[in-house]
Protein backbone atom coordinates (compact mmCIF):
# COMPACT_ATOMS: atom_id res chain seq x y z
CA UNK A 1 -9.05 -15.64 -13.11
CA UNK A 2 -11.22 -13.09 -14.85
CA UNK A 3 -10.31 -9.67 -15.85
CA UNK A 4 -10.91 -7.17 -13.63
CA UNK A 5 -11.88 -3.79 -15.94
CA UNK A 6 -12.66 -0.64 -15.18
CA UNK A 7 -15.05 1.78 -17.04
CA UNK A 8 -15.52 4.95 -15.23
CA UNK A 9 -18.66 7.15 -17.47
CA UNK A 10 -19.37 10.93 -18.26
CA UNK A 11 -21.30 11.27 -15.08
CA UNK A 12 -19.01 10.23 -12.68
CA UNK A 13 -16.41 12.39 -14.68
CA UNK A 14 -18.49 15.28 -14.45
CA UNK A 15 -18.91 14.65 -10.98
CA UNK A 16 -15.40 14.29 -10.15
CA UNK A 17 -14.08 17.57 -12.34
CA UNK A 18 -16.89 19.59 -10.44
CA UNK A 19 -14.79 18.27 -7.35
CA UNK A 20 -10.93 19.68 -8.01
CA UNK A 21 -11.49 20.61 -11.91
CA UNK A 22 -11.07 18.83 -15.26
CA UNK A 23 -7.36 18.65 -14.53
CA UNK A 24 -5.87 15.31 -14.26
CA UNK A 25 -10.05 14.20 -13.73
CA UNK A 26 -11.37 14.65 -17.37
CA UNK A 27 -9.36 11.71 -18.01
CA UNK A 28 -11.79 9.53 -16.51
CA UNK A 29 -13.85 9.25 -19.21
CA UNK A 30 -10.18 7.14 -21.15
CA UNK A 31 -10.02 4.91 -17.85
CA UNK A 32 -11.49 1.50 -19.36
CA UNK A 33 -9.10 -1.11 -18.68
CA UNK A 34 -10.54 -3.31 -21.93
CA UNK A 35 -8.61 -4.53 -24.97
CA UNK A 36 -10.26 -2.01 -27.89
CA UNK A 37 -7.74 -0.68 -29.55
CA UNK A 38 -4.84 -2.96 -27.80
CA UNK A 39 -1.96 -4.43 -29.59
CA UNK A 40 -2.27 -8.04 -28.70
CA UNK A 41 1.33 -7.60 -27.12
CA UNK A 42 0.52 -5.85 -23.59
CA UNK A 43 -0.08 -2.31 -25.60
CA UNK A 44 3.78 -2.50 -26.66
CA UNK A 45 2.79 -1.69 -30.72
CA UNK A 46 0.66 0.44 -32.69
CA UNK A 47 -1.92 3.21 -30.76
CA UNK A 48 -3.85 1.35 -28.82
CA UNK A 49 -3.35 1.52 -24.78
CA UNK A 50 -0.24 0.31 -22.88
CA UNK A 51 -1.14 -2.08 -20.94
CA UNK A 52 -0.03 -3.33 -17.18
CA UNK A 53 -1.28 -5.39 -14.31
CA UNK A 54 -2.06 -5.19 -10.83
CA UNK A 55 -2.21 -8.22 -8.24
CA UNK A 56 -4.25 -6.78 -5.79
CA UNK A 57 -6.22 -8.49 -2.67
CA UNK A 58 -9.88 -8.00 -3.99
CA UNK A 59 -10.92 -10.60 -1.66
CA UNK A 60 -9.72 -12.68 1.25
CA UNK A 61 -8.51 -10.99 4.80
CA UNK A 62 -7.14 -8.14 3.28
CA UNK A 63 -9.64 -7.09 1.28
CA UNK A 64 -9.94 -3.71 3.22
CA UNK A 65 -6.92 -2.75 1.68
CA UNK A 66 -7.65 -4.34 -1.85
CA UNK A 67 -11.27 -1.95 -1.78
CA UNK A 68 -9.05 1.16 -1.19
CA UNK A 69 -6.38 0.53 -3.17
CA UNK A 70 -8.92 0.08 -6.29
CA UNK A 71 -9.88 3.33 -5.75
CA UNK A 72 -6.96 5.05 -5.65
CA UNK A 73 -5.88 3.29 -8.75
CA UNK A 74 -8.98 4.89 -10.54
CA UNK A 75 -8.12 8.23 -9.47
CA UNK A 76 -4.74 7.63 -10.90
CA UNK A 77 -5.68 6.61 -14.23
CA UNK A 78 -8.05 9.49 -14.81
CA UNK A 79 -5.26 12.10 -13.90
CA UNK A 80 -2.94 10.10 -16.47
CA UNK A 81 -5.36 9.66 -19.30
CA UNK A 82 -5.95 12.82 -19.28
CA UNK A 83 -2.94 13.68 -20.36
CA UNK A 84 -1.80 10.35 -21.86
CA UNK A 85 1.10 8.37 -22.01
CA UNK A 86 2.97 8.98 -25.10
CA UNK A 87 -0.34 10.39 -26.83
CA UNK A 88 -1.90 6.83 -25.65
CA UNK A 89 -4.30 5.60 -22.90
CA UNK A 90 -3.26 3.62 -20.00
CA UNK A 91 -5.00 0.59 -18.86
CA UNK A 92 -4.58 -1.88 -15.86
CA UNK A 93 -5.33 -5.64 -15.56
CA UNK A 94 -6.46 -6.38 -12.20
CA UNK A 95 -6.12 -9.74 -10.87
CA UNK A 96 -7.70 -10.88 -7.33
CA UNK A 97 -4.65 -12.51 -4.74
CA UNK A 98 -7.59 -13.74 -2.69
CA UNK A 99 -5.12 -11.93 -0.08
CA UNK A 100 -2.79 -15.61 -0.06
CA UNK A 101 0.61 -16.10 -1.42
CA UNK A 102 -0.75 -18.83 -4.05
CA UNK A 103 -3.57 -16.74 -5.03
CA UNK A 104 -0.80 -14.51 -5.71
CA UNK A 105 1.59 -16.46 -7.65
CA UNK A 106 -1.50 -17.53 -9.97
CA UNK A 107 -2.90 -14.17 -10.70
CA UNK A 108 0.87 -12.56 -11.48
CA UNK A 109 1.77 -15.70 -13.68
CA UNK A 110 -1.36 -14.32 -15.82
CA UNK A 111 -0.52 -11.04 -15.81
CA UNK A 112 3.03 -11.74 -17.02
CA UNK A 113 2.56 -15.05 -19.24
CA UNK A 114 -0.70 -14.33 -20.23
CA UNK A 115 -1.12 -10.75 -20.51
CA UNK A 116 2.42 -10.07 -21.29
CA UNK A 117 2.72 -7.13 -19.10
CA UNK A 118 5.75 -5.31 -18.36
CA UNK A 119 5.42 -3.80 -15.16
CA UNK A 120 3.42 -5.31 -12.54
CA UNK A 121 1.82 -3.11 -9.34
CA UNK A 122 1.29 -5.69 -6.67
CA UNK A 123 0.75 -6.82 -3.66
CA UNK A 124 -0.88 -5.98 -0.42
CA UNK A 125 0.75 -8.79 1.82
CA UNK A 126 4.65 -8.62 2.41
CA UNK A 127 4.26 -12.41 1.80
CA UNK A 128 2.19 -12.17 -1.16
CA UNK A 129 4.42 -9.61 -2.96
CA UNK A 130 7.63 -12.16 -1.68
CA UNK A 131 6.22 -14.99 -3.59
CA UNK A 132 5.24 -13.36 -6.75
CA UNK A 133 8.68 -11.96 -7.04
CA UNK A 134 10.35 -15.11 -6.20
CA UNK A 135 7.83 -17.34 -7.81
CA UNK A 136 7.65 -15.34 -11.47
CA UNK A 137 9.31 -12.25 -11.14
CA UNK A 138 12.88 -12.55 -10.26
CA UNK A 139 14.94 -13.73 -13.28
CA UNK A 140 12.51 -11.87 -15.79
CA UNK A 141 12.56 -8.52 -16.45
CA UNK A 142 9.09 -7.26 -15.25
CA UNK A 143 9.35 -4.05 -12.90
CA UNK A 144 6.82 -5.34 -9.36
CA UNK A 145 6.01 -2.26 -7.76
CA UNK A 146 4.57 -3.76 -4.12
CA UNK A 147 1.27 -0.81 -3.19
CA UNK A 148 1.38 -1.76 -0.08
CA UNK A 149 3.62 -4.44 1.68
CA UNK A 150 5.89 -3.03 4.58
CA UNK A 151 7.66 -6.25 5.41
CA UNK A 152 11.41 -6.29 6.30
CA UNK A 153 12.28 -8.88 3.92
CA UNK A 154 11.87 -6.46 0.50
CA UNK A 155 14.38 -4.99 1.37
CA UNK A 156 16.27 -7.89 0.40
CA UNK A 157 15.03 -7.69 -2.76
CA UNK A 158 16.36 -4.61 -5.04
CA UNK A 159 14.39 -5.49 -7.77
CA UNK A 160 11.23 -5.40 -5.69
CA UNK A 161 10.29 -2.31 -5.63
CA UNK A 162 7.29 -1.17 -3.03
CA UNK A 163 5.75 2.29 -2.46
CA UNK A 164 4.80 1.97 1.62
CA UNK A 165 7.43 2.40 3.80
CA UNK A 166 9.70 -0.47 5.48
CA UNK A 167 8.29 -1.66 8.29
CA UNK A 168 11.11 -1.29 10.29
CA UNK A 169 10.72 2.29 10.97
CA UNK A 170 7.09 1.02 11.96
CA UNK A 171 8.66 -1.49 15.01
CA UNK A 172 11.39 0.87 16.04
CA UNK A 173 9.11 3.66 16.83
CA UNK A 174 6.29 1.62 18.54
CA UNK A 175 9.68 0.28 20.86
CA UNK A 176 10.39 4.36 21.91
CA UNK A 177 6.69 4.93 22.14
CA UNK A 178 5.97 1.70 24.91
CA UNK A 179 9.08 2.83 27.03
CA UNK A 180 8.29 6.51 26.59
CA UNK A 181 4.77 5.56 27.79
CA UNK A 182 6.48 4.05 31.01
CA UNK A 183 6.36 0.46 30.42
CA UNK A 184 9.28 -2.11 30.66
CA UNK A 185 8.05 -5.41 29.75
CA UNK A 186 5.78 -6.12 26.86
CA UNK A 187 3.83 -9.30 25.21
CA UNK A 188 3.98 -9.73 22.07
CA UNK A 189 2.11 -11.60 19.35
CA UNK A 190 2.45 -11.67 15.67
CA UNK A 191 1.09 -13.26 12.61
CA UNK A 192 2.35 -16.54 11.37
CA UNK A 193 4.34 -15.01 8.13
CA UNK A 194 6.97 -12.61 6.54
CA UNK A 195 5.05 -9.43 7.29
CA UNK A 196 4.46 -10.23 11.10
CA UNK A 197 7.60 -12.40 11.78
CA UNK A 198 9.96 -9.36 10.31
CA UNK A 199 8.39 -6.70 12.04
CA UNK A 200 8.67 -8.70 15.19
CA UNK A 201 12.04 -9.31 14.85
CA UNK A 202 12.98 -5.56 14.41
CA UNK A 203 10.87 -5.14 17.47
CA UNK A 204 12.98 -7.28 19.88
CA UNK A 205 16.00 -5.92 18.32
CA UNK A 206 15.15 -2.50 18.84
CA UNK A 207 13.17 -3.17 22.58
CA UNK A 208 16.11 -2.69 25.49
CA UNK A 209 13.00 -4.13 28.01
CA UNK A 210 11.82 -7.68 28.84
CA UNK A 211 10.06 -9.73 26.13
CA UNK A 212 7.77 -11.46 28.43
CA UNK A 213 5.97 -13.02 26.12
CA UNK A 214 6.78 -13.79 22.20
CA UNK A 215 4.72 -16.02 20.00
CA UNK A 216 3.08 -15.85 16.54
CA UNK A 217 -0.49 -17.37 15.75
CA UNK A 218 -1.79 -18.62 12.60
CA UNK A 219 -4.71 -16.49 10.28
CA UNK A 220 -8.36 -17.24 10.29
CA UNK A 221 -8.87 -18.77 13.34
CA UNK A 222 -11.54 -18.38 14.57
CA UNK A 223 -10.66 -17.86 18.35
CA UNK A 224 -7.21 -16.87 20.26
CA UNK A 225 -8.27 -17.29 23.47
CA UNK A 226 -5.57 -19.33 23.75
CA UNK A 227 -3.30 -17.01 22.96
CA UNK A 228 -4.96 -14.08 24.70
CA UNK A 229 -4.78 -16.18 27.93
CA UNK A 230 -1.20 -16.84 27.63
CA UNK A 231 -0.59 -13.46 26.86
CA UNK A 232 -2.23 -12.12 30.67
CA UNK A 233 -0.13 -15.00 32.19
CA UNK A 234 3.11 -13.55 31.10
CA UNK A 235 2.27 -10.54 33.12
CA UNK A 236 3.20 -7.36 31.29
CA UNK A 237 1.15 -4.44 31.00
CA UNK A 238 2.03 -4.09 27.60
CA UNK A 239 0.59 -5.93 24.38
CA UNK A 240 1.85 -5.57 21.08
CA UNK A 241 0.10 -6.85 18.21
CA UNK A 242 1.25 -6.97 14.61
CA UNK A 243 -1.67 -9.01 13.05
CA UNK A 244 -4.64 -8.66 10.57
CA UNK A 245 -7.93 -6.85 11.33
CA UNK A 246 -9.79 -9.71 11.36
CA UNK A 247 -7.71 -11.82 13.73
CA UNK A 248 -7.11 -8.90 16.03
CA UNK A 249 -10.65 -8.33 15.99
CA UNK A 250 -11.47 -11.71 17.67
CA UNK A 251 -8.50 -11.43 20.19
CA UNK A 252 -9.88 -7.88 21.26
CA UNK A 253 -13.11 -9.53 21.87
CA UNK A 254 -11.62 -12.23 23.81
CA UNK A 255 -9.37 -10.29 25.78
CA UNK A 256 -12.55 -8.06 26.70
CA UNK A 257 -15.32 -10.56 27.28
CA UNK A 258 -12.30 -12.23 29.85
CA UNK A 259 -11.96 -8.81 31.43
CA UNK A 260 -8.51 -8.26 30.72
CA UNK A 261 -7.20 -4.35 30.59
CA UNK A 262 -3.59 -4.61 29.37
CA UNK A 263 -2.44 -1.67 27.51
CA UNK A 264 -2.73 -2.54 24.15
CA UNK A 265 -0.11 -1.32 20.97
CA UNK A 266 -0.47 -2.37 17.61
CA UNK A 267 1.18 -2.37 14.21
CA UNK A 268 -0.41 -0.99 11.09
CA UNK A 269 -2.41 -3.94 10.29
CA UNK A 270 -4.42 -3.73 13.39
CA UNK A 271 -6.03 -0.50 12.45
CA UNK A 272 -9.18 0.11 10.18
CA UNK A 273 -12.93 0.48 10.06
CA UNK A 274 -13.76 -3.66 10.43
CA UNK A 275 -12.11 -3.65 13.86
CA UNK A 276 -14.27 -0.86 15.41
CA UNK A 277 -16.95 -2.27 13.98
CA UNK A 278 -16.61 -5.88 15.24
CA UNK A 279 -15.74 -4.62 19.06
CA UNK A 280 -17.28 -3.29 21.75
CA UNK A 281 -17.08 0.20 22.45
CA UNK A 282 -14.53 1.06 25.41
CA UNK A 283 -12.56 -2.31 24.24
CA UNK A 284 -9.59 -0.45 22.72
CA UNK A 285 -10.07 3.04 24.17
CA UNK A 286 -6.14 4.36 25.01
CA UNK A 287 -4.77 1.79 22.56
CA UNK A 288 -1.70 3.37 20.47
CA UNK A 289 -1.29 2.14 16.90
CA UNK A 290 1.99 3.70 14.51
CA UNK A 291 0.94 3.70 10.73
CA UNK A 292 2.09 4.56 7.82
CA UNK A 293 0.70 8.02 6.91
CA UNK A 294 0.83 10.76 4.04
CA UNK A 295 1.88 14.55 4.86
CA UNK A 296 -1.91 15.78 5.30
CA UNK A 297 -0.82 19.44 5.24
CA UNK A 298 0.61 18.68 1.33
CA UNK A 299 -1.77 20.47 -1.04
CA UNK A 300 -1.15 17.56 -3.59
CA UNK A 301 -2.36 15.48 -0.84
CA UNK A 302 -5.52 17.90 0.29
CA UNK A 303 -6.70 18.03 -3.32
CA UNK A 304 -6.23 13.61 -3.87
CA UNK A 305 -8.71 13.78 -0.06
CA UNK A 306 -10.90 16.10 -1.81
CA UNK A 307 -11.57 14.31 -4.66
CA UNK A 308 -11.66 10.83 -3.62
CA UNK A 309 -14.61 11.72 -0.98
CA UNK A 310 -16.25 13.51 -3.63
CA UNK A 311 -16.71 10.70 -5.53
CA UNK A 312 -16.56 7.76 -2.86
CA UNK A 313 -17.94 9.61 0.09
CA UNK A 314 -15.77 9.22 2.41
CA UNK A 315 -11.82 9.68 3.40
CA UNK A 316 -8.91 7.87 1.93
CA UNK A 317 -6.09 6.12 4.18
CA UNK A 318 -2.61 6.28 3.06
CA UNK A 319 -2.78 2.72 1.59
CA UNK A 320 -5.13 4.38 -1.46
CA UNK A 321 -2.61 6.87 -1.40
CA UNK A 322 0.10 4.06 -2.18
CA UNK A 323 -1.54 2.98 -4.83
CA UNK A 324 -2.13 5.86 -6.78
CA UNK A 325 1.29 6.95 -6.62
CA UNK A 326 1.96 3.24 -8.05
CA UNK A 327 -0.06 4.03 -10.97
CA UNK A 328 1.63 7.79 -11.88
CA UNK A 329 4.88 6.36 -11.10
CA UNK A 330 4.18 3.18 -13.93
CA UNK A 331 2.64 6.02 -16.33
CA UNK A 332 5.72 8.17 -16.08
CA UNK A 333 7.98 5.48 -16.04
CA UNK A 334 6.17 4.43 -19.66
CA UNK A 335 6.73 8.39 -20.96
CA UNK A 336 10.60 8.24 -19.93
CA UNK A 337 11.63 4.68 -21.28
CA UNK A 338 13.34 4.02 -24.51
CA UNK A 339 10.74 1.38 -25.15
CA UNK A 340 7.56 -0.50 -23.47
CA UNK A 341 9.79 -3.39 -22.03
CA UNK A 342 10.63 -4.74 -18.70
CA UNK A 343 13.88 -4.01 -19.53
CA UNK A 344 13.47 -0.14 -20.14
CA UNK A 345 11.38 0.39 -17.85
CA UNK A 346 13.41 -1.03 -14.89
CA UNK A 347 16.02 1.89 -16.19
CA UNK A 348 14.35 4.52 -15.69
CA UNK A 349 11.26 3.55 -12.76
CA UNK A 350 13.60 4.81 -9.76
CA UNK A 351 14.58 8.09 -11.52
CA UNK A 352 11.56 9.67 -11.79
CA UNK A 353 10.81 10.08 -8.26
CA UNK A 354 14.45 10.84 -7.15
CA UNK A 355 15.01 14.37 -5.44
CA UNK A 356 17.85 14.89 -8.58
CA UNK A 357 15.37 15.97 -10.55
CA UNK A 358 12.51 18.93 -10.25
CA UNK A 359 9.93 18.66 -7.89
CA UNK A 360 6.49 18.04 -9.63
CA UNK A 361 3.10 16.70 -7.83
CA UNK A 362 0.93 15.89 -10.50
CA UNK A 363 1.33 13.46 -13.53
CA UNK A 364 0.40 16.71 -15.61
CA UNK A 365 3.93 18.81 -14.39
CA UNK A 366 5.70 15.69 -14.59
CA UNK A 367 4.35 14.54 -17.96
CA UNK A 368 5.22 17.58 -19.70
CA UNK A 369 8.86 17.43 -18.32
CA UNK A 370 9.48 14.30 -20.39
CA UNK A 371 7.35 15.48 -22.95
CA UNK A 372 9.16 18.65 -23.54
CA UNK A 373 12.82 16.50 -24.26
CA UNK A 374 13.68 16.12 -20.66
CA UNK A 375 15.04 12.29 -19.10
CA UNK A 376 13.78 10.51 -15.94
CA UNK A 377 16.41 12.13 -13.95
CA UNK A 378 14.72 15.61 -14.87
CA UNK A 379 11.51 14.59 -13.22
CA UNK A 380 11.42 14.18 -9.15
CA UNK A 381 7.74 13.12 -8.89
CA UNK A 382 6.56 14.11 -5.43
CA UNK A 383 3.77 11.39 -4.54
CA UNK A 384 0.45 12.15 -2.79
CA UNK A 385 1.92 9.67 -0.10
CA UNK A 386 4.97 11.55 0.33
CA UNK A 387 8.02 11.99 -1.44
CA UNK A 388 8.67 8.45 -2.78
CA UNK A 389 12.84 8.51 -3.15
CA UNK A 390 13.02 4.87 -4.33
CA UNK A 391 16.82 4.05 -3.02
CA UNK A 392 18.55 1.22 -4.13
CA UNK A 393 16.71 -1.47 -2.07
CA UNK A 394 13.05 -0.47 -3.95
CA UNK A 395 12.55 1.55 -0.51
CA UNK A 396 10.85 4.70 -0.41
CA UNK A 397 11.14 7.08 2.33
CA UNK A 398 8.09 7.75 4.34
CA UNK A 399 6.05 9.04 7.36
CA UNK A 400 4.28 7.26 10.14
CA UNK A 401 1.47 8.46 11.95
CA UNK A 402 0.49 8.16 15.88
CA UNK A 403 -2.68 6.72 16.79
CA UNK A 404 -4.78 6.54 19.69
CA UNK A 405 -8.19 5.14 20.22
CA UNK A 406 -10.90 7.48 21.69
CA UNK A 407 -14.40 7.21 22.30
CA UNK A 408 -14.14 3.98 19.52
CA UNK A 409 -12.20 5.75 16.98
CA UNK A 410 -8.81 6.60 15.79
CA UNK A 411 -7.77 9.80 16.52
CA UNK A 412 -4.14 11.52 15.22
CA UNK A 413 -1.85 12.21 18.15
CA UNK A 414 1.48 12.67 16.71
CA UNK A 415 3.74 12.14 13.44
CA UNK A 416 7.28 10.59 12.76
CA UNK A 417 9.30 11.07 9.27
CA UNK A 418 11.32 7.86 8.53
């Protein structure tokens, strides 16, 4: 797999300091994610820059996410090159997942055989980020900091660390939201892996209804009618779907040409830009989605909005949210540790966003924390997303959003702190 770098020049700096100011932008000018300079040894010697990777899903189904997340991760590394890590740059080896579990496996075993990197952000699928850790992370040392896999199963995993939320909290409130909306038997279909089999399972355990219907389907196919038509024969109301855009895409199609009007619910997944714009209008209208969301009224949050539209014209999700945090939590993690190992690192990763500490929001306050002689357990680094908290599991607390689709669009009805 090719590197991935990134080279960000003077005149999109320029643009993005006229945006929020130099601070934690000017950086962007330091954000090349080459070797110059490098140590040979994943930036552990000399001056050059540390060095870490990313598995990210630059192609493949989840793509969306992988487009996002790659912009967050730029805003990141100009706020922390800014300042510097250590009185060094930070750089980031990105390597594509094709958004499959193999893809996965191969682009991490770079990263960490390869490259030699220490700490690894990565990935977007709950499965994806299961197999790298069990496949070439677990038994090492390398710190895997998931950006945005809300799965069950990591939770199983303490040395997985991930900076979305659980999707537990996810399944849980979409159960309270169907039977506060009146409805007492529900259909339910999920995707054929970790991600959609675990939140479907916390689903049914926290549903006191009927289950009339409860299946899982397979990705890229390219039609579900089957599906869809068993789905109207178990006669609920309610349909719950915790799937991909792309497959729920075709099923809302299918479910619409057939003139079906269930009340549809959906996970997470289900929501984005490539699923109103592969539906007909009036398809989804009153649907109610739960996602994982950032505290909008947050100024750290505000001013990460403000400046990723002025350079990218238009707004972030959460997910880009995810991953920046990702990036200042690696970047402080480097400033607190004894050393640039896997080891070290691992020691000190949780502290720094852990409420012991004082509350900072931007690398900068946090930076000069360490800087100034304190330890990671000086620093509580509250995240853009939210307030991280990484407990002992590698879970981070975190807020869900209420959606409902109007008129073709999501619209904000309502807000839930896990």
């Amino acid at each position: 797999m090719a590197r991935n770098t990134t080279t960000i020049d003077r005149r999109t700096l320029m643009k993005l300091a006229g945006g929020v100011g130099t601070a934690g932008l000017a950086g962007l000018a330091g954000c090349s994610a080459t070797d110059e300079g490098g140590s040979g040894d994943g930036g552990g010697g000399g001056s050059g820059p540390y060095e870490i990777g990313m598995v990210d899903a630059v192609t493949g189904s989840l793509s969306a996410f992988g487009q996002r997340n790659q912009r967050g991760k730029d805003l990141a590394l100009a706020a922390v090159n800014e300042v510097g890590v250590n009185g060094r740059n930070l750089n980031i080896i990105v390597e594509d997942s094709g958004s499959e579990s193999s893809g996965g496996v191969s682009a991490a075993q770079k990263l960490v055989n390869q490259d030699g990197v220490p700490f690894m952000i990565g990935a977007v699928g709950s499965g994806v980020s299961l197999s790298i850790y069990e496949s070439v992370v677990q038994g090492t040392d390398v710190v895997q900091l998931s950006q945005n896999s809300t799965g069950l199963g990591l939770t199983d995993f303490p040395g997985l660390l991930r900076m979305s939320p659980t999707g537990r909290t996810q399944s849980t409130a979409l159960a309270n939201i169907i039977a506060e909306d009146g409805y007492d038997s529900v259909a339910l279909t999920y995707v054929n892996n970790n991600y959609g089999s675990s939140l479907a399972e916390a689903f049914v355990n926290a549903w006191d209804g009927d289950i009339a219907y409860n299946n899982p389907h397979d990705q890229d196919q390219s039609s579900y009618s089957g599906v869809v038509s068993e789905m109207n024969g178990a006669d609920a109301d309610a349909w719950l779907f915790i799937t991909y855009q792309a497959e729920f895409a075709t099923m809302v199609n299918e479910i619409f040409s057939s003139g079906y009007e269930p009340q549809l619910y959906g996970a997470d997944s289900v929501s984005g830009d490539n699923v109103i714009e592969n539906t007909p209008e009036g398809s989804m209208d009153g649907m109610k989605i739960v996602v994982p969301s950032a505290p909008e009224e947050q100024q750290s949050y505000q001013d990460f909005v403000s400046t990723f539209e002025s350079e990218y014209d238009e707004s972030p999700t959460v997910w880009s949210a995810y991953a920046y945090d990702c990036v200042i939590t690696a970047a402080l993690s480097i400033q607190a540790a004894e050393e640039f190992t896997g080891a070290a690192l691992g020691e000190v990763v949780r502290d720094v966003t852990r409420p012991e500490g004082e509350q900072v929001s931007s690398y900068q306050a946090a930076h000069d924390i360490l800087a100034d002689g304190g330890g990671p357990s000086d620093v509580d680094y509250q995240g853009v997303s939210g307030p991280i908290d990484l407990d002992e599991n590698g879970d981070p607390v975190g807020f869900l959003q209420i959606q409902e689709v109007q008129d073709h669009s999501y619209e904000p009805i309502g807000f839930i702190e896990s």
